[in-house]
C-alpha atoms as a PDB file:
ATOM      1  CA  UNK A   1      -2.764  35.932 -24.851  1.00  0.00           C
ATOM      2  CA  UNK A   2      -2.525  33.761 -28.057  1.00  0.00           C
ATOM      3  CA  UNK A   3      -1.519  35.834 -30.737  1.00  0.00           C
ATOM      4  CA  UNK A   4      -2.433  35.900 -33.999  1.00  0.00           C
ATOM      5  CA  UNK A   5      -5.326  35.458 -33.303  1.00  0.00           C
ATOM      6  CA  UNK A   6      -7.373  32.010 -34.625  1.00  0.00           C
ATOM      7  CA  UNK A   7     -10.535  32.153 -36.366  1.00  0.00           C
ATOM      8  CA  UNK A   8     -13.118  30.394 -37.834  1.00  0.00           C
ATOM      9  CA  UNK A   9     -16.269  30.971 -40.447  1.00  0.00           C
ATOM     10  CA  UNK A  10     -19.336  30.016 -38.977  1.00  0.00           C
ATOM     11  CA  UNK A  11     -20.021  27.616 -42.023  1.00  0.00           C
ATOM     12  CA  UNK A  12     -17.341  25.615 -41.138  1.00  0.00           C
ATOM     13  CA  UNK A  13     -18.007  22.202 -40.140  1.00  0.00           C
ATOM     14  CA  UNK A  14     -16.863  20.833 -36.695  1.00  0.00           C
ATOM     15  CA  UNK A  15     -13.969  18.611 -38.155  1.00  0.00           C
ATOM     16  CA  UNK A  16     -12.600  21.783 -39.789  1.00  0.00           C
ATOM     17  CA  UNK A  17     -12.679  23.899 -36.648  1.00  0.00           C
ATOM     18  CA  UNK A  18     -11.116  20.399 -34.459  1.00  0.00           C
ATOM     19  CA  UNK A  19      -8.384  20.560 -37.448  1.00  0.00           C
ATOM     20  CA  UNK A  20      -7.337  24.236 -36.836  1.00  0.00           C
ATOM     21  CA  UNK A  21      -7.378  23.860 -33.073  1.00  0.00           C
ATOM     22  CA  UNK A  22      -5.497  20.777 -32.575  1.00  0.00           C
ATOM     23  CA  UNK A  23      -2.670  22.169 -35.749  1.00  0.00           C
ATOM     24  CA  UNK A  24      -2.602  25.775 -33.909  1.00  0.00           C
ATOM     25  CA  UNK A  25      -2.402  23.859 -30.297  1.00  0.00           C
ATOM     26  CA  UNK A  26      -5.361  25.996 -28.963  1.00  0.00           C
ATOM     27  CA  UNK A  27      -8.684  25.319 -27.597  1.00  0.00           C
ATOM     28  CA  UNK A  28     -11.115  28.067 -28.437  1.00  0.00           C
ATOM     29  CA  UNK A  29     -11.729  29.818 -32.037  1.00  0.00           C
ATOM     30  CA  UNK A  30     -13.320  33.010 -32.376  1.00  0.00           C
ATOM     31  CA  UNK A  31     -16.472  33.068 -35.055  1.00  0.00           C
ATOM     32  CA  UNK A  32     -16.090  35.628 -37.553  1.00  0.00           C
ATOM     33  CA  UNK A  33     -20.237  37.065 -36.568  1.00  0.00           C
ATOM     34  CA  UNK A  34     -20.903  40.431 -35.552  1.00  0.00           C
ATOM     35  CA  UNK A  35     -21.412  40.524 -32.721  1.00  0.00           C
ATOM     36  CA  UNK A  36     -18.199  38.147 -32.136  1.00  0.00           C
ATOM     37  CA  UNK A  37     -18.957  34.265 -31.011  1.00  0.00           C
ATOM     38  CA  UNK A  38     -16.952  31.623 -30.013  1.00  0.00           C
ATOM     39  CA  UNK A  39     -16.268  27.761 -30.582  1.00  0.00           C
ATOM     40  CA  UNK A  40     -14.463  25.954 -28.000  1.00  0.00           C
ATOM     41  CA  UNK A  41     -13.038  22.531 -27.475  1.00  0.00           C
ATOM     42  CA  UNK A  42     -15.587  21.329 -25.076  1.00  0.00           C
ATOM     43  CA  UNK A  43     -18.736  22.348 -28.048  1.00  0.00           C
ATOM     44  CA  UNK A  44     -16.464  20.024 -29.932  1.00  0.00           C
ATOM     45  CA  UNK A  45     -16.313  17.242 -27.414  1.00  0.00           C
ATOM     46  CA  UNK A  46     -20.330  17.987 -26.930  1.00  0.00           C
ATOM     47  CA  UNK A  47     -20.876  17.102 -30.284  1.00  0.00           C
ATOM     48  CA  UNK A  48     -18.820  13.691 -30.370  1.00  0.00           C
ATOM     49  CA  UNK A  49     -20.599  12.584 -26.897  1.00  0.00           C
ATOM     50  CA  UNK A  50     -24.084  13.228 -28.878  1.00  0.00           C
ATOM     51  CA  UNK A  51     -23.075  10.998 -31.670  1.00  0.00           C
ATOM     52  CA  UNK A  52     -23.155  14.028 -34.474  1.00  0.00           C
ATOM     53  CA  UNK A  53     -21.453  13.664 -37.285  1.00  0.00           C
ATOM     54  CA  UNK A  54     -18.308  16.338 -37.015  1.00  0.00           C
ATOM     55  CA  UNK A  55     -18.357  16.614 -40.921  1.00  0.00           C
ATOM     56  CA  UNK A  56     -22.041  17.685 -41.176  1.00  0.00           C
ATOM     57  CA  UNK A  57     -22.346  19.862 -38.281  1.00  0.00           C
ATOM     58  CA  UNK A  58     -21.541  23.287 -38.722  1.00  0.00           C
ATOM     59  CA  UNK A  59     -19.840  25.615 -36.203  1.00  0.00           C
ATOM     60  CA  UNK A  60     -22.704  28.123 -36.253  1.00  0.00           C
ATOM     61  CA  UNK A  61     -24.731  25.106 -34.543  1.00  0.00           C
ATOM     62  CA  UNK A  62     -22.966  24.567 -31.516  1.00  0.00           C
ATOM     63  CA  UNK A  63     -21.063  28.324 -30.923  1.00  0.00           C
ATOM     64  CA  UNK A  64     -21.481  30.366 -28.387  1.00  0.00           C
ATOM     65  CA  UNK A  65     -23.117  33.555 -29.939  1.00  0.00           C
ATOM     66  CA  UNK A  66     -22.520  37.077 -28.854  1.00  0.00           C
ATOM     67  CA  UNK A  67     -19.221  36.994 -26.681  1.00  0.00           C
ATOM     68  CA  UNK A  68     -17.805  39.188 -24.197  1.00  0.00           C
ATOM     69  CA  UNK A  69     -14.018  40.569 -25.415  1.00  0.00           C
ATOM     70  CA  UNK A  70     -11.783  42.932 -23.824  1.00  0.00           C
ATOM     71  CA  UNK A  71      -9.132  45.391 -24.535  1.00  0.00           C
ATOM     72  CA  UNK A  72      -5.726  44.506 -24.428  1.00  0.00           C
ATOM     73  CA  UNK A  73      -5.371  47.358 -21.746  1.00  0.00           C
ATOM     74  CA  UNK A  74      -7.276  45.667 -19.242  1.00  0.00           C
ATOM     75  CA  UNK A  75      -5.729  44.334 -16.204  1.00  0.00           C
ATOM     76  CA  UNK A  76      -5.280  40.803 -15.473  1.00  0.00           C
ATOM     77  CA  UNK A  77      -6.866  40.773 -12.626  1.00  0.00           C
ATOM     78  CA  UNK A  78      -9.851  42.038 -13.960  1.00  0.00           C
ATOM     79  CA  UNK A  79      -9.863  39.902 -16.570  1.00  0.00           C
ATOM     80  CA  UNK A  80     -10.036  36.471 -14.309  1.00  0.00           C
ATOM     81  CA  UNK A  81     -12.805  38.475 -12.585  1.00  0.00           C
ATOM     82  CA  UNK A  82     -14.885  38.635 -15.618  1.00  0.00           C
ATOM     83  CA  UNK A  83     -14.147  34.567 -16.466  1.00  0.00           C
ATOM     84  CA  UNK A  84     -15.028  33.773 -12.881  1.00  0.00           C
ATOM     85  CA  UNK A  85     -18.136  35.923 -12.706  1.00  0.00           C
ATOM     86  CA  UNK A  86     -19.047  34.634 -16.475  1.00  0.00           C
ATOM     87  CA  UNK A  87     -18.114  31.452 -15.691  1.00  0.00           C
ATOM     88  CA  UNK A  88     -15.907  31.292 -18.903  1.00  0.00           C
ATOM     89  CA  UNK A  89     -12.573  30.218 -20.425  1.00  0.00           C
ATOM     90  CA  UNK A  90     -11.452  32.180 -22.736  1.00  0.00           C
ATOM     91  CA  UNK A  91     -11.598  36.142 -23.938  1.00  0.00           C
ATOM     92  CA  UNK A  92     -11.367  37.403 -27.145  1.00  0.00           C
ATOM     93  CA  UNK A  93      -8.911  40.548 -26.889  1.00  0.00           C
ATOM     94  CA  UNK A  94     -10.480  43.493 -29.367  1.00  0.00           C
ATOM     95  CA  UNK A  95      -8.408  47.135 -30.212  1.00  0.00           C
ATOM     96  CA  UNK A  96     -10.640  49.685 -31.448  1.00  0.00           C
ATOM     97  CA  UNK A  97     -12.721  47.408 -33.623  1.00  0.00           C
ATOM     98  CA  UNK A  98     -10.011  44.814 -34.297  1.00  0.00           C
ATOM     99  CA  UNK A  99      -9.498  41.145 -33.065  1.00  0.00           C
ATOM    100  CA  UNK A 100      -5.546  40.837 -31.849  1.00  0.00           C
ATOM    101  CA  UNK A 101      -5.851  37.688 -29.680  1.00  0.00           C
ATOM    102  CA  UNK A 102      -7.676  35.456 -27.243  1.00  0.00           C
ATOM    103  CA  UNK A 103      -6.551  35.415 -23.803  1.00  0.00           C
ATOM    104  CA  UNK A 104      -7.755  31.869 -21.162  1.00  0.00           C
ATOM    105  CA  UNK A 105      -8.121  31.078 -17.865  1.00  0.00           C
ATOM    106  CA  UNK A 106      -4.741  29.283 -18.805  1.00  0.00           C
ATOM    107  CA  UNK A 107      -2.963  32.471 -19.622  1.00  0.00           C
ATOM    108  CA  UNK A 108      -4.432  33.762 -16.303  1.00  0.00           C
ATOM    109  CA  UNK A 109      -3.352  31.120 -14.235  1.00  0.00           C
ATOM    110  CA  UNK A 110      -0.233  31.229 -15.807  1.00  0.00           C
ATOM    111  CA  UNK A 111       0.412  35.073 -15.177  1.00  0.00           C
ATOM    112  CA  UNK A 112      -1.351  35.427 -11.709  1.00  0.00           C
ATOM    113  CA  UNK A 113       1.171  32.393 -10.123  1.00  0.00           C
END
């Protein structure tokens, strides 16, 4: 799990979110929305491929809205069931009603070999 945990306003253009990820060494941001979203590095690659602009496009145009998360108490295991049933990469990790980290199919891999 990648702890503390990165985030992002939804206002923020794509070059600003590409900035944080590549400084922090991380490929996902979580979107401070309610319910949570999420940016990742392939919605930045999308938006290069189309040609856009990464200092007018806004994260709130490309993020994934309304996010699964999980508890830090959760077991591993279950966790890379959720990502392979969801077909997703990354998790934000929620206590009570607070963000502590993001947890990938990285981390996963990482733990489960």
């Amino acid at each position: 799990m990648s702890t503390p945990l990165e985030t992002v306003s939804r206002s923020a253009t794509i070059r600003e979110a590409a900035t944080v990820m590549r400084d922090e060494e991380i490929t996902a941001l979580v979107v401070t929305t309610d319910p949570p979203s999420i940016i990742t590095s392939t919605d930045l690659v999308n938006v290069a491929a189309e040609g856009r602009d990464p200092t007018d496009v806004q994260v709130e145009d490309v993020m994934t809205k309304s996010v699964e998360t999980v508890p830090p108490t959760l077991y591993l295991e279950e966790v890379a069931a959720m990502m392979t049933g969801l077909s997703i990469g990354h998790l934000p990790v929620v206590e009570k009603d607070d963000y502590v980290g993001m947890i990938s199919s990285t981390d996963v891999t990482a733990e489960l070999s």
